[in-house]
C-alpha atoms as a PDB file:
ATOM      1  CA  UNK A   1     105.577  62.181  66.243  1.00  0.00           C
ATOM      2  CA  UNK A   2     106.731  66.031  66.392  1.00  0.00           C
ATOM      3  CA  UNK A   3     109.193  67.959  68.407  1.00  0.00           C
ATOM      4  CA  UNK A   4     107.046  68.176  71.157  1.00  0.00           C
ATOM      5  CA  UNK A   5     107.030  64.066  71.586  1.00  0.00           C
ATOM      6  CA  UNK A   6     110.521  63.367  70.740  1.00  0.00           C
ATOM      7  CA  UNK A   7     112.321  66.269  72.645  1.00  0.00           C
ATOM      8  CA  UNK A   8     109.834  68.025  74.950  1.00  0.00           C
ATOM      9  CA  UNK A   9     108.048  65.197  75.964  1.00  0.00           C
ATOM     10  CA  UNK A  10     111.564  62.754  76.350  1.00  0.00           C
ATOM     11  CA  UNK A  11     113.482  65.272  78.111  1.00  0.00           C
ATOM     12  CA  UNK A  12     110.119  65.126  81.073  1.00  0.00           C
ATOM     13  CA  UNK A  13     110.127  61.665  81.290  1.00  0.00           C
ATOM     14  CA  UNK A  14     114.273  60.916  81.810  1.00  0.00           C
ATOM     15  CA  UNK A  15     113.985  63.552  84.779  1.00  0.00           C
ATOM     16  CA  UNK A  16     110.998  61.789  86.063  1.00  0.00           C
ATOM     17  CA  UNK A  17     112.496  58.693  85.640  1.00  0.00           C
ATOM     18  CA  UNK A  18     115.808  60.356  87.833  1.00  0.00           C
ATOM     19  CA  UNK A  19     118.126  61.325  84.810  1.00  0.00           C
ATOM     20  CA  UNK A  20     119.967  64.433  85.764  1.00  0.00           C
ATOM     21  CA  UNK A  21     118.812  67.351  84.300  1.00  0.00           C
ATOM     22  CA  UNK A  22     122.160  67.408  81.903  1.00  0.00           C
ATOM     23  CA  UNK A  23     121.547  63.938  80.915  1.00  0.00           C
ATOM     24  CA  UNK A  24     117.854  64.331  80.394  1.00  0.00           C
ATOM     25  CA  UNK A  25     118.722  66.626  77.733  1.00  0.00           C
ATOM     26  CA  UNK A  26     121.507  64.551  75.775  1.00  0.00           C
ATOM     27  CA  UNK A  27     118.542  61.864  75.390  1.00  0.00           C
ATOM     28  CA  UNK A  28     116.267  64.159  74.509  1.00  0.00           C
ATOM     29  CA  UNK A  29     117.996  66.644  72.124  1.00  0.00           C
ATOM     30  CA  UNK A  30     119.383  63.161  70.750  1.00  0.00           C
ATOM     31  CA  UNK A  31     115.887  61.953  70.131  1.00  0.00           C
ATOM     32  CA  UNK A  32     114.564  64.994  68.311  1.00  0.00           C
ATOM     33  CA  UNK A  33     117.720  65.219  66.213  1.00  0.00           C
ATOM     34  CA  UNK A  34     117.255  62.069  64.460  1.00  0.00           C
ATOM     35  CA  UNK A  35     114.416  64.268  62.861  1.00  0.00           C
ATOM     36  CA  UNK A  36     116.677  67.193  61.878  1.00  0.00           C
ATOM     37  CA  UNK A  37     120.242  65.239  60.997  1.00  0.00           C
ATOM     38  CA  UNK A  38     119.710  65.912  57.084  1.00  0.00           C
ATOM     39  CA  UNK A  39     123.637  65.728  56.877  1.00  0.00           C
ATOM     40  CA  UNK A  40     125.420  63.484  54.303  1.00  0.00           C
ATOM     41  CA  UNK A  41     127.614  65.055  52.284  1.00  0.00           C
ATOM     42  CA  UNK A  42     131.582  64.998  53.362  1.00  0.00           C
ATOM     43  CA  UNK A  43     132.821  67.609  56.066  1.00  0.00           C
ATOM     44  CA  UNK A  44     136.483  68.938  55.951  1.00  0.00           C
ATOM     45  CA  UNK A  45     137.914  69.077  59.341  1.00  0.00           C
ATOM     46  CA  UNK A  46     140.682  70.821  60.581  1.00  0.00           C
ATOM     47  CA  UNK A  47     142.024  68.802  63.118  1.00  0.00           C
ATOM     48  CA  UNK A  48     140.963  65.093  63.994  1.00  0.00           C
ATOM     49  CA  UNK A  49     138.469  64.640  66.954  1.00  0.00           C
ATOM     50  CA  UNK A  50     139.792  62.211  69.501  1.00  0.00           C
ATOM     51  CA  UNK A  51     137.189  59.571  69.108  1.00  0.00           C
ATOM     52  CA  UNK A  52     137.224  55.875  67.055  1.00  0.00           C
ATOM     53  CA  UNK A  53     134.905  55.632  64.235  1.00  0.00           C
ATOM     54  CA  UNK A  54     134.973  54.388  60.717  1.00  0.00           C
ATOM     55  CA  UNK A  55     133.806  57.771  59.584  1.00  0.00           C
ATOM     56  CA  UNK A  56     136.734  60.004  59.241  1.00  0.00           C
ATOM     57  CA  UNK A  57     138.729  59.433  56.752  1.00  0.00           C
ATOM     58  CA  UNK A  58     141.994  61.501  55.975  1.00  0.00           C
ATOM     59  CA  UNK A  59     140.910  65.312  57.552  1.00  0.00           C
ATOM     60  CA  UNK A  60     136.891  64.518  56.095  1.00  0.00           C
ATOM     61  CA  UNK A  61     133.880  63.028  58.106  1.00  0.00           C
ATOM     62  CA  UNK A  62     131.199  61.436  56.599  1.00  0.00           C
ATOM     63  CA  UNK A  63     127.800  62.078  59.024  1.00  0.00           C
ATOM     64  CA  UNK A  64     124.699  59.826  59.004  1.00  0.00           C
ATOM     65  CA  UNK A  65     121.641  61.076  57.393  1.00  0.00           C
ATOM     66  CA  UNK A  66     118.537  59.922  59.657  1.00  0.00           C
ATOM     67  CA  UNK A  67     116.349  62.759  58.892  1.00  0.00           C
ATOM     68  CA  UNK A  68     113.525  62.307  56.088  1.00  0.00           C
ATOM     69  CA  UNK A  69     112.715  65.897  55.409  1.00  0.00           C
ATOM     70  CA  UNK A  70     111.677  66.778  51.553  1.00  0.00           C
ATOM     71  CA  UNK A  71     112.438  63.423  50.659  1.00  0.00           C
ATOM     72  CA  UNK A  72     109.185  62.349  50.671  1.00  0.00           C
ATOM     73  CA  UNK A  73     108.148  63.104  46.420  1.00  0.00           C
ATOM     74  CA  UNK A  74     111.581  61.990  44.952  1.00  0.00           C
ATOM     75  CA  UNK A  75     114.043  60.772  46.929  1.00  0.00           C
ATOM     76  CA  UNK A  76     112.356  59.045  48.917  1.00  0.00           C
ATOM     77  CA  UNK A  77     111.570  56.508  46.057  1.00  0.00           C
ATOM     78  CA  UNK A  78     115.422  55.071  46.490  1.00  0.00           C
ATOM     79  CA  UNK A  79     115.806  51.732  47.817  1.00  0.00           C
ATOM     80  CA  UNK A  80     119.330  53.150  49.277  1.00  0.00           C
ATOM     81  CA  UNK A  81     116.588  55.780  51.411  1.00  0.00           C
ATOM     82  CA  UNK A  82     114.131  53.744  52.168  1.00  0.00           C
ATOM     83  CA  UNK A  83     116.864  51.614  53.649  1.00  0.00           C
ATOM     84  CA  UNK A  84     119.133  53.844  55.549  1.00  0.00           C
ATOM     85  CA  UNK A  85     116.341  56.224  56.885  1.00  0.00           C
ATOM     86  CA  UNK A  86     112.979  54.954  56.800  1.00  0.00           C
ATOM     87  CA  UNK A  87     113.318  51.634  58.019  1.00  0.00           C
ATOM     88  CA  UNK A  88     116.428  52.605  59.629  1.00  0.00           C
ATOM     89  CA  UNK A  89     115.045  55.111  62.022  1.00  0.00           C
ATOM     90  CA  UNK A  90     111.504  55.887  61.909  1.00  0.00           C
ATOM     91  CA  UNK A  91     109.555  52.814  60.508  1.00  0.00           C
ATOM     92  CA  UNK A  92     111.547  49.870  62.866  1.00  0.00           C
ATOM     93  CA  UNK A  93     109.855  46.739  61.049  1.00  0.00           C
ATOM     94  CA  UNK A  94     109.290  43.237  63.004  1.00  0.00           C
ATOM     95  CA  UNK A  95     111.218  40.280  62.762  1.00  0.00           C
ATOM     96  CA  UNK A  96     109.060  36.965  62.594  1.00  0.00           C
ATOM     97  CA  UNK A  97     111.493  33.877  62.837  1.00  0.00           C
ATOM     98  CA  UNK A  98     112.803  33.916  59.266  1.00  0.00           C
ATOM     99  CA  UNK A  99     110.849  36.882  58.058  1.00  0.00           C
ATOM    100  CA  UNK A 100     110.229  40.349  58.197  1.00  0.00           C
ATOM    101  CA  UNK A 101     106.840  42.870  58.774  1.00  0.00           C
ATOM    102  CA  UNK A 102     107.785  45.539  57.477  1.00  0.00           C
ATOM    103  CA  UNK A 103     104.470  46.834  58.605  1.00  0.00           C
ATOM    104  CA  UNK A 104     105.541  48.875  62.041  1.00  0.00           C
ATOM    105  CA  UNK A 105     104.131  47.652  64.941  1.00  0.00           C
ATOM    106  CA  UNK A 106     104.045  49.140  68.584  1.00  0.00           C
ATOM    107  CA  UNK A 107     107.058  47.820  70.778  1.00  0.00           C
ATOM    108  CA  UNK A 108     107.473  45.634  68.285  1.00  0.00           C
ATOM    109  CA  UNK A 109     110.730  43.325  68.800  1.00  0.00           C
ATOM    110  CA  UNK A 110     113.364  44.755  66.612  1.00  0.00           C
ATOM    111  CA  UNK A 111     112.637  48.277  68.079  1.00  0.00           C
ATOM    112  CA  UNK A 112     113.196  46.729  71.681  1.00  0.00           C
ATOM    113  CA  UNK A 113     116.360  44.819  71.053  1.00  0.00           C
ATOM    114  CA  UNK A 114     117.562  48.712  69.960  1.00  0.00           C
ATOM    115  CA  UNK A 115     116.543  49.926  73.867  1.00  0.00           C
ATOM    116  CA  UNK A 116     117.866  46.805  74.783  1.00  0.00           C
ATOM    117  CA  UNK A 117     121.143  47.010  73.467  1.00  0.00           C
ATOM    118  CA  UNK A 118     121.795  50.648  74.547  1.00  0.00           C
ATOM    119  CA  UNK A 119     120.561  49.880  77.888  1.00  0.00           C
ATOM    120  CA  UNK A 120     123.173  46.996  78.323  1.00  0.00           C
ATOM    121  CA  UNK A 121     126.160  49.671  76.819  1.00  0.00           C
ATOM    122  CA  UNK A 122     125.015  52.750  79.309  1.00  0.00           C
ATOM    123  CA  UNK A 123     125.503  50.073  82.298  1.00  0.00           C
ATOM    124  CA  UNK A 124     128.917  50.956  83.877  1.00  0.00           C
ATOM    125  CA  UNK A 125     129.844  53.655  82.077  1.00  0.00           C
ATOM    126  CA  UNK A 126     130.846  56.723  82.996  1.00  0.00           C
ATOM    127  CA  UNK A 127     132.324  59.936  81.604  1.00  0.00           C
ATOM    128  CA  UNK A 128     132.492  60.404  77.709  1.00  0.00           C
ATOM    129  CA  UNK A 129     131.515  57.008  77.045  1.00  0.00           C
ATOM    130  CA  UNK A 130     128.478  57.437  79.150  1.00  0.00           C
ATOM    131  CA  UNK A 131     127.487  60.454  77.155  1.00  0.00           C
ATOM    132  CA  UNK A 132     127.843  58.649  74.010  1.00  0.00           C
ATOM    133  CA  UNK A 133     125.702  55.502  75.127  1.00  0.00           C
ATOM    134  CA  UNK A 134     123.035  58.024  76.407  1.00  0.00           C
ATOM    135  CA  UNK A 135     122.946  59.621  72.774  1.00  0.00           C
ATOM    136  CA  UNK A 136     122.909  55.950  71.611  1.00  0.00           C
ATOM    137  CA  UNK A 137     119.928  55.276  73.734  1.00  0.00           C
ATOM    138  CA  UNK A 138     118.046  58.578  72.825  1.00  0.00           C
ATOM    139  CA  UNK A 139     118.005  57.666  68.954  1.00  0.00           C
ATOM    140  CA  UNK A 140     116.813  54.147  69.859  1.00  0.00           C
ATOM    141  CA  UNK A 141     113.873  56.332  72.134  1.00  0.00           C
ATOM    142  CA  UNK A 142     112.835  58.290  69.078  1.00  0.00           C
ATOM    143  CA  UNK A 143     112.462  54.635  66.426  1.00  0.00           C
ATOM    144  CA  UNK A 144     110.688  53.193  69.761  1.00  0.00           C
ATOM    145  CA  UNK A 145     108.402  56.082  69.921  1.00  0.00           C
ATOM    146  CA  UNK A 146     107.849  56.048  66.127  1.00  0.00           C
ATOM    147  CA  UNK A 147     106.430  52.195  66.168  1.00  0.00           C
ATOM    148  CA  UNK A 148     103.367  53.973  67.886  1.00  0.00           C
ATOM    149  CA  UNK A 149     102.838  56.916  65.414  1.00  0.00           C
ATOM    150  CA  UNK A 150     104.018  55.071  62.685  1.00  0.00           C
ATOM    151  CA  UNK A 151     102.346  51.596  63.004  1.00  0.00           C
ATOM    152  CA  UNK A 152     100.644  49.590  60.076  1.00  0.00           C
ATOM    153  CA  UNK A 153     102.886  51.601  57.671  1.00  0.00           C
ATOM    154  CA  UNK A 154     105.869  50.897  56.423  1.00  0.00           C
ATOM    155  CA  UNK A 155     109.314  52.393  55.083  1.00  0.00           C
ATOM    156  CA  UNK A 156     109.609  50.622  51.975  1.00  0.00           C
ATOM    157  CA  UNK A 157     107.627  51.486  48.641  1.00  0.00           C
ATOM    158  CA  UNK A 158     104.360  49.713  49.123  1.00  0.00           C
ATOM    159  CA  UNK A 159     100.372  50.138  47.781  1.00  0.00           C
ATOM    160  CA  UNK A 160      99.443  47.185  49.618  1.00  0.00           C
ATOM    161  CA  UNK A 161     100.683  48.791  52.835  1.00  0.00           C
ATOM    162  CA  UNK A 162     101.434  52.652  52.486  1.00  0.00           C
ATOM    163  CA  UNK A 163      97.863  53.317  49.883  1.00  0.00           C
ATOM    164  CA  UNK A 164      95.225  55.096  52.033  1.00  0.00           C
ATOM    165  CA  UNK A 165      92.088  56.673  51.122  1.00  0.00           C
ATOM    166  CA  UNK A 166      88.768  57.969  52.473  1.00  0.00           C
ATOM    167  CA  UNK A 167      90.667  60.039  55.279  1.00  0.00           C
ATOM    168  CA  UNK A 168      88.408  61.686  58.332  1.00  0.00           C
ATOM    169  CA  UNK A 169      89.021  63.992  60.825  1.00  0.00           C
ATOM    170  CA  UNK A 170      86.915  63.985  64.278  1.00  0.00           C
ATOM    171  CA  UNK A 171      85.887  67.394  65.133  1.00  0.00           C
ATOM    172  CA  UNK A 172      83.812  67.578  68.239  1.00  0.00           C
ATOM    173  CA  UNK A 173      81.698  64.665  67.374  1.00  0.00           C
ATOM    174  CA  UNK A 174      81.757  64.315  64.145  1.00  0.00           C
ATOM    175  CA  UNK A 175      83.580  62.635  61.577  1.00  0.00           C
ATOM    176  CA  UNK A 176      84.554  65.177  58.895  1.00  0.00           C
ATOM    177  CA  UNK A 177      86.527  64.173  55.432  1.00  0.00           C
ATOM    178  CA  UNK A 178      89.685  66.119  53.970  1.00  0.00           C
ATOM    179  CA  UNK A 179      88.768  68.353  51.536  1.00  0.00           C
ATOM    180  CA  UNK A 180      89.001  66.985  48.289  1.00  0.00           C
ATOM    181  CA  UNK A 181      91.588  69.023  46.752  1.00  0.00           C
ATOM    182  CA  UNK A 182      93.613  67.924  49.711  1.00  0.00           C
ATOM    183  CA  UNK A 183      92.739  64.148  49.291  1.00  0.00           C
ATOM    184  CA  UNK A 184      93.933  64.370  45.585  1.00  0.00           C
ATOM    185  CA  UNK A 185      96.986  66.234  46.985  1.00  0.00           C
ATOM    186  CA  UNK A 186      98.035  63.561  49.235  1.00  0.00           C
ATOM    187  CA  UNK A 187      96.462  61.025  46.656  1.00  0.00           C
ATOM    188  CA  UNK A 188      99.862  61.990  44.108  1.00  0.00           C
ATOM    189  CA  UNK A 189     102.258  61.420  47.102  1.00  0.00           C
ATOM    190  CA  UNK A 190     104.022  57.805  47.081  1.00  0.00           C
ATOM    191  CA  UNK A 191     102.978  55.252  48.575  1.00  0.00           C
ATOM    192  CA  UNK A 192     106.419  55.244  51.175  1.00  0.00           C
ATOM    193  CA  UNK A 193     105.915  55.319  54.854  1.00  0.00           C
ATOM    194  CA  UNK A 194     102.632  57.550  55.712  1.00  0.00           C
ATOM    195  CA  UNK A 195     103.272  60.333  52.647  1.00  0.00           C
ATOM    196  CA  UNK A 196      99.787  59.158  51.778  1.00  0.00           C
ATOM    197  CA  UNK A 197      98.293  60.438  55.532  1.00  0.00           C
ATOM    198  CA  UNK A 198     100.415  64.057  54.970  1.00  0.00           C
ATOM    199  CA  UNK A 199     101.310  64.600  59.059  1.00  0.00           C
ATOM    200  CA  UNK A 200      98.143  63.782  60.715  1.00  0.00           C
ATOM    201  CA  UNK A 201     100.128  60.328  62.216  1.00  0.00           C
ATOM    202  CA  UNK A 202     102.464  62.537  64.141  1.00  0.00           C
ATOM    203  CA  UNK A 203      99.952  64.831  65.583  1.00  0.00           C
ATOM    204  CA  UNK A 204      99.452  64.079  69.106  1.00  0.00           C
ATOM    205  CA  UNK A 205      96.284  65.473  69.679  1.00  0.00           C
ATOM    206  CA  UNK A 206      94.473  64.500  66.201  1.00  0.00           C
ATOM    207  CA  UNK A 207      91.634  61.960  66.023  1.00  0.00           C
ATOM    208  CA  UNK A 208      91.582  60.596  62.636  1.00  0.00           C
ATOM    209  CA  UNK A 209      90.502  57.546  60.694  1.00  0.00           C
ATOM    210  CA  UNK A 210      91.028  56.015  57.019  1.00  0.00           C
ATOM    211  CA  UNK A 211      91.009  52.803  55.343  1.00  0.00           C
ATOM    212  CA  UNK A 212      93.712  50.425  53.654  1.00  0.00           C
ATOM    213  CA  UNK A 213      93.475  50.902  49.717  1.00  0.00           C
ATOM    214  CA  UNK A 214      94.241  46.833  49.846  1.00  0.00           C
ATOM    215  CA  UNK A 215      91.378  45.630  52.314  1.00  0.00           C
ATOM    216  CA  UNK A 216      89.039  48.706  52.655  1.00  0.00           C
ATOM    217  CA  UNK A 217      89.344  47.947  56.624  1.00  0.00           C
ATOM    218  CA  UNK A 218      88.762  51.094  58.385  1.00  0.00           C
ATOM    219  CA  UNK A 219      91.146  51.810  60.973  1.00  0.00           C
ATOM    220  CA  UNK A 220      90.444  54.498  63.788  1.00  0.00           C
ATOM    221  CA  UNK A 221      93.581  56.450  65.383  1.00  0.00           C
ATOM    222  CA  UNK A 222      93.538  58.190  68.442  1.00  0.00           C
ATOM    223  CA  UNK A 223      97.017  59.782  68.289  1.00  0.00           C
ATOM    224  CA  UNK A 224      96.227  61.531  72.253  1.00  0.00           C
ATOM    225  CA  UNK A 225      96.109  57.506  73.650  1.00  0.00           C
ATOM    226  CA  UNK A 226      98.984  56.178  71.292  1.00  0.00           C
ATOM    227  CA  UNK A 227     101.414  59.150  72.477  1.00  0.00           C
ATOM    228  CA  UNK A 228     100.206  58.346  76.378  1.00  0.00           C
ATOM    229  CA  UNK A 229     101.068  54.752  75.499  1.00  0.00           C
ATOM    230  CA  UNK A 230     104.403  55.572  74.162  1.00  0.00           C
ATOM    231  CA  UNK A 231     105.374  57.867  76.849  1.00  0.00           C
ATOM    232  CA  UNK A 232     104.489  55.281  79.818  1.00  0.00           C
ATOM    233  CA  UNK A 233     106.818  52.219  78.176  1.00  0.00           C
ATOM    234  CA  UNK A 234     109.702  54.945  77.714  1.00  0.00           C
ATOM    235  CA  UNK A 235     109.216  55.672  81.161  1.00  0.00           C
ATOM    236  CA  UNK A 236     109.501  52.010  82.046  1.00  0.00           C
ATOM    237  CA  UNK A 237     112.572  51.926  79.920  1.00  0.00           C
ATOM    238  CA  UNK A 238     114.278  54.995  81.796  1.00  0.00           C
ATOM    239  CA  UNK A 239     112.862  53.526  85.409  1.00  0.00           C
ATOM    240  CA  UNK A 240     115.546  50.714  84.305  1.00  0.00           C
ATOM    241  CA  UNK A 241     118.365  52.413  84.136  1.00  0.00           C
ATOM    242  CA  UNK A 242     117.910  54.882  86.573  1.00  0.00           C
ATOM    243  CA  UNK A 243     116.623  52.162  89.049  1.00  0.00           C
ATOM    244  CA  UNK A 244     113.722  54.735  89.748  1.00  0.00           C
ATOM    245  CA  UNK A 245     110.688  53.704  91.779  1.00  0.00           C
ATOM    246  CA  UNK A 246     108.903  56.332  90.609  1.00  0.00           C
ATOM    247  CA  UNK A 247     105.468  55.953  89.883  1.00  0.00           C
ATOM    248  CA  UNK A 248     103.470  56.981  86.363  1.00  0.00           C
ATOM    249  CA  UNK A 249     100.680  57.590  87.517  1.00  0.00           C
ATOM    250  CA  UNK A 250     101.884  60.714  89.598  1.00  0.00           C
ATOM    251  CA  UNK A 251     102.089  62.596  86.354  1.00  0.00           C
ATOM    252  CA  UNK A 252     100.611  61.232  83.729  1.00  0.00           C
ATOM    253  CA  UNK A 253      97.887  63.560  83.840  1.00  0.00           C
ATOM    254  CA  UNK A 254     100.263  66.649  82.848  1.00  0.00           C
ATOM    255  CA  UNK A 255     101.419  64.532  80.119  1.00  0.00           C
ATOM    256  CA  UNK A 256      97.599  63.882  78.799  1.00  0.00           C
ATOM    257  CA  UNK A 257      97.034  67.461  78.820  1.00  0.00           C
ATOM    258  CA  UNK A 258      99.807  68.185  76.776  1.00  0.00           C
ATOM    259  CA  UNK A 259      99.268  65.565  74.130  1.00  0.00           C
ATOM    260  CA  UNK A 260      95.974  66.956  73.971  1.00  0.00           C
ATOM    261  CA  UNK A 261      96.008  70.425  73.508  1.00  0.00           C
ATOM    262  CA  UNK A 262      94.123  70.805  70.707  1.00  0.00           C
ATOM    263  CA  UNK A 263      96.589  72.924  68.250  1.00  0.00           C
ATOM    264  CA  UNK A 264      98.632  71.912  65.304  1.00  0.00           C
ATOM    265  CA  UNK A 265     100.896  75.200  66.265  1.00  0.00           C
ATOM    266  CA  UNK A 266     103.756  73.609  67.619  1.00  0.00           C
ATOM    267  CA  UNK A 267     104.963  76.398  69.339  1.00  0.00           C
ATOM    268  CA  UNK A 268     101.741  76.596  71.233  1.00  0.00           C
ATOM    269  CA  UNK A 269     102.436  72.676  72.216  1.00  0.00           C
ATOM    270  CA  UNK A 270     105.896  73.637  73.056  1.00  0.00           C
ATOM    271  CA  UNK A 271     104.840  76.380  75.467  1.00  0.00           C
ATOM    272  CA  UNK A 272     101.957  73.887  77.640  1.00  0.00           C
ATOM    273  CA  UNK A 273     105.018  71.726  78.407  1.00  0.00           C
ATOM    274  CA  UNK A 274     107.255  74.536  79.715  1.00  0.00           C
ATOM    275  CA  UNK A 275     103.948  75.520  81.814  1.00  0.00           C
ATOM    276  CA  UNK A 276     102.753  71.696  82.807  1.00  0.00           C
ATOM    277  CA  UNK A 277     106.392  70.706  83.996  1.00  0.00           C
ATOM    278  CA  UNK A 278     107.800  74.373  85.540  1.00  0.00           C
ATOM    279  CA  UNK A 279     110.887  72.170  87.051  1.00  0.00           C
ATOM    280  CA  UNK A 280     112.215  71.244  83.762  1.00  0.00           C
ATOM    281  CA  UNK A 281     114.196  73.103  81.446  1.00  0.00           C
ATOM    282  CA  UNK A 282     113.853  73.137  77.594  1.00  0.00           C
ATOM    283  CA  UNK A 283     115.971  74.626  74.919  1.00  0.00           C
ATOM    284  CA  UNK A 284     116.479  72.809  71.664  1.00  0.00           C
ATOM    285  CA  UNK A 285     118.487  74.300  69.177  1.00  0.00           C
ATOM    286  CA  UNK A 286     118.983  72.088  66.227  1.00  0.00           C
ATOM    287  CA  UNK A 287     122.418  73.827  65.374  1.00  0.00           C
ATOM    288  CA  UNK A 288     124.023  73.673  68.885  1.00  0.00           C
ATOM    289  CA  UNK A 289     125.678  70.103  68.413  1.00  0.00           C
ATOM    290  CA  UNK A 290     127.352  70.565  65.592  1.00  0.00           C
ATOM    291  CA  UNK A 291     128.406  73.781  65.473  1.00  0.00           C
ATOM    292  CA  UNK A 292     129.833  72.731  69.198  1.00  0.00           C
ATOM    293  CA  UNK A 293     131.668  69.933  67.774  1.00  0.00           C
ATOM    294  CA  UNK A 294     133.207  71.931  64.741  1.00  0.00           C
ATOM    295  CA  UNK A 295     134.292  74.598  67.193  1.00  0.00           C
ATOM    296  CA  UNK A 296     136.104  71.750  68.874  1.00  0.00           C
ATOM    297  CA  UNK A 297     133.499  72.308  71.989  1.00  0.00           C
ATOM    298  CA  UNK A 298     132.179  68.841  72.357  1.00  0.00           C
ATOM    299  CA  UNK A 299     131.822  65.953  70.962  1.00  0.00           C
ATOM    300  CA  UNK A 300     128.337  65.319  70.580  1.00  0.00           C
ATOM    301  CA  UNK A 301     127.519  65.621  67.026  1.00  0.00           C
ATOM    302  CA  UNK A 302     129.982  63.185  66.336  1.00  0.00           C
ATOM    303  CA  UNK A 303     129.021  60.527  68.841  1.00  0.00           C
ATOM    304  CA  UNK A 304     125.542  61.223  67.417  1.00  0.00           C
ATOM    305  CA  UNK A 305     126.675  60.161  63.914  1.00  0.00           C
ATOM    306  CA  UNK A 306     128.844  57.375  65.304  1.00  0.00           C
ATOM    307  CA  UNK A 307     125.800  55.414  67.098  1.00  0.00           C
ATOM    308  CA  UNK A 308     123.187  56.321  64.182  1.00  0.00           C
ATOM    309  CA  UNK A 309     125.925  54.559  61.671  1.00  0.00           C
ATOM    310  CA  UNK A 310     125.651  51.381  64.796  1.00  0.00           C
ATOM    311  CA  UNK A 311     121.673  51.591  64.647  1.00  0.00           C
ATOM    312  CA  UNK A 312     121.410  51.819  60.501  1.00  0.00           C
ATOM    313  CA  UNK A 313     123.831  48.478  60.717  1.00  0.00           C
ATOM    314  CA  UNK A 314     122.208  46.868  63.023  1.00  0.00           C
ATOM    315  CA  UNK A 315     119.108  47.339  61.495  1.00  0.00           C
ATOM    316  CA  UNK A 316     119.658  46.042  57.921  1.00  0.00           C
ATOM    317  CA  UNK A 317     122.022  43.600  58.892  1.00  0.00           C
ATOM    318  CA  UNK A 318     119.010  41.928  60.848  1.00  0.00           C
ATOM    319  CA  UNK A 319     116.917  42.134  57.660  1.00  0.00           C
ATOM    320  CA  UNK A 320     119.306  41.462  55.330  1.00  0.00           C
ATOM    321  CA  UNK A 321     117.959  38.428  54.211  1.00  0.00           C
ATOM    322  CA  UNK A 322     114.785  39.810  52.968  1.00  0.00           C
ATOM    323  CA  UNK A 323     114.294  42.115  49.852  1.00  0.00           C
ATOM    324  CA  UNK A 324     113.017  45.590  50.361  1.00  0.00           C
END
């Protein structure tokens, strides 16, 4: 999923689902950062932040990388990244008993015990600590909305369940195939989460179907239905905490119509939501946390990179029994 799942769409459904417009946006601009946190290198700070975490040592803080941007051709063929932000964040595998799928699934039952647990740590708290546990909760949101997108691939380095071929497109009502310069493209990229299917998994409007290397099974994707599915659990999820009685189906129509608009601009996407939901506000700006938190502002940004260090841990230590 894009930007205009993980922050437009999120921020909609926590005010529907009677968040505050303030704390729509921490979940929201919490859920799209996980995509743009490319941080991981050491940053000098000039005075400590009042807040608990592992992280700073002597005047430095070490942020959490969660963000798999350009690491697709090289780096992405590390264990250590395949650990800490594929499987980490964005392909949440299943645990079976004594084993592990790696092969994300939709609400599968790791990804829920991540709601879960944030939902149980937002309950009773108020103030600072309620702002963290709401930033805890929106990174949990974006790997739960990811098992949708993402399912039957994985984050590890797999043919048997990342190799895809004989990709097609629906336009109108056909079924159209990539050209093939752009199939032998894709072809060369490793076989590591969806490289193989370039972006067409995260776009919400896209039709598309292709077929295990492994098995040959064709497999149809309607990304439109996948992104509706998403969006109603998450509202379930937010319902919860909110205690909203609220009902989906009062809306869910706007939401169709802007998983659907037909465009792979994503400004264009951007713009249907600030028409189909008027009452809500949207401004993402990548930047804003952390150059807030190392004005001395907030303390956002760090909170952000104290509960992605939680989810990372909780994830592998879960699977640590099997090898990746």
């Amino acid at each position: 999923m894009q930007r205009d799942f993980h922050y437009y769409a999120i921020k909609a459904l926590a005010q529907k689902a009677g968040f505050t417009a303030d704390e729509a946006e921490i979940i929201a601009y919490s859920s799209e950062y996980v995509d743009d946190a490319v941080e991981y290198q050491e940053i000098e700070l000039e005075k400590f932040p009042e807040i608990d975490f592992g992280r700073l040592s002597s005047s430095k803080f070490n942020p959490i990388c969660t963000a798999h941007k350009g690491l697709q051709r090289i780096k992405a063929f590390s264990e250590d990244i395949q650990q800490k932000v594929y499987i980490s964040f964005h392909f949440i595998p299943e645990i079976k008993e004594n084993s592990v799928n790696f092969l994300t699934q939709p609400k599968n039952n790791l990804s829920t015990e991540l709601i879960q647990n944030a939902i149980d740590e937002i309950v009773g708290k108020t103030g600072e600590e309620r702002i963290q546990k709401l930033i805890k909760l929106g990174i949990a949101i974006h790997s739960y909305a990811d098992t949708w997108s993402h399912q039957n691939f994985s984050g590890r380095h797999s043919s048997t369940e990342n190799d895809i071929e004989n990709i097609e497109i629906l336009q109108g009502t056909e079924w159209v195939s990539i050209s093939r310069i752009k199939d032998i493209e894709l072809s060369a990229m490793p076989d590591i989460g969806h490289a193989e299917a370039h972006n067409f998994p995260d776009l919400s409007h896209l039709k598309w179907r292709y077929s295990k290397s492994s098995n040959k099974n064709l497999i149809i994707r309607d990304n439109t239905l996948l992104c509706m599915q998403a969006a109603n659990n998450i509202f379930e999820v937010f319902k919860k905490i909110t205690n909203s009685n609220q009902n989906w189906s009062y809306f869910d129509y706007l939401f169709l119509q802007c998983f659907n608009k037909k465009t792979e601009v994503l400004e264009e996407k951007y713009a249907n939501f600030v028409n189909k939901f008027s009452d809500v506000s949207f401004n993402y700006d990548e930047n804003k946390w952390k150059k807030d938190a190392l004005e001395y502002i907030d303390k956002k940004w760090f909170y952000f990179h104290i509960e992605a260090c939680n989810q990372r841990n909780y994830v592998l230590n879960r699977i640590s029994n099997q090898k990746i």
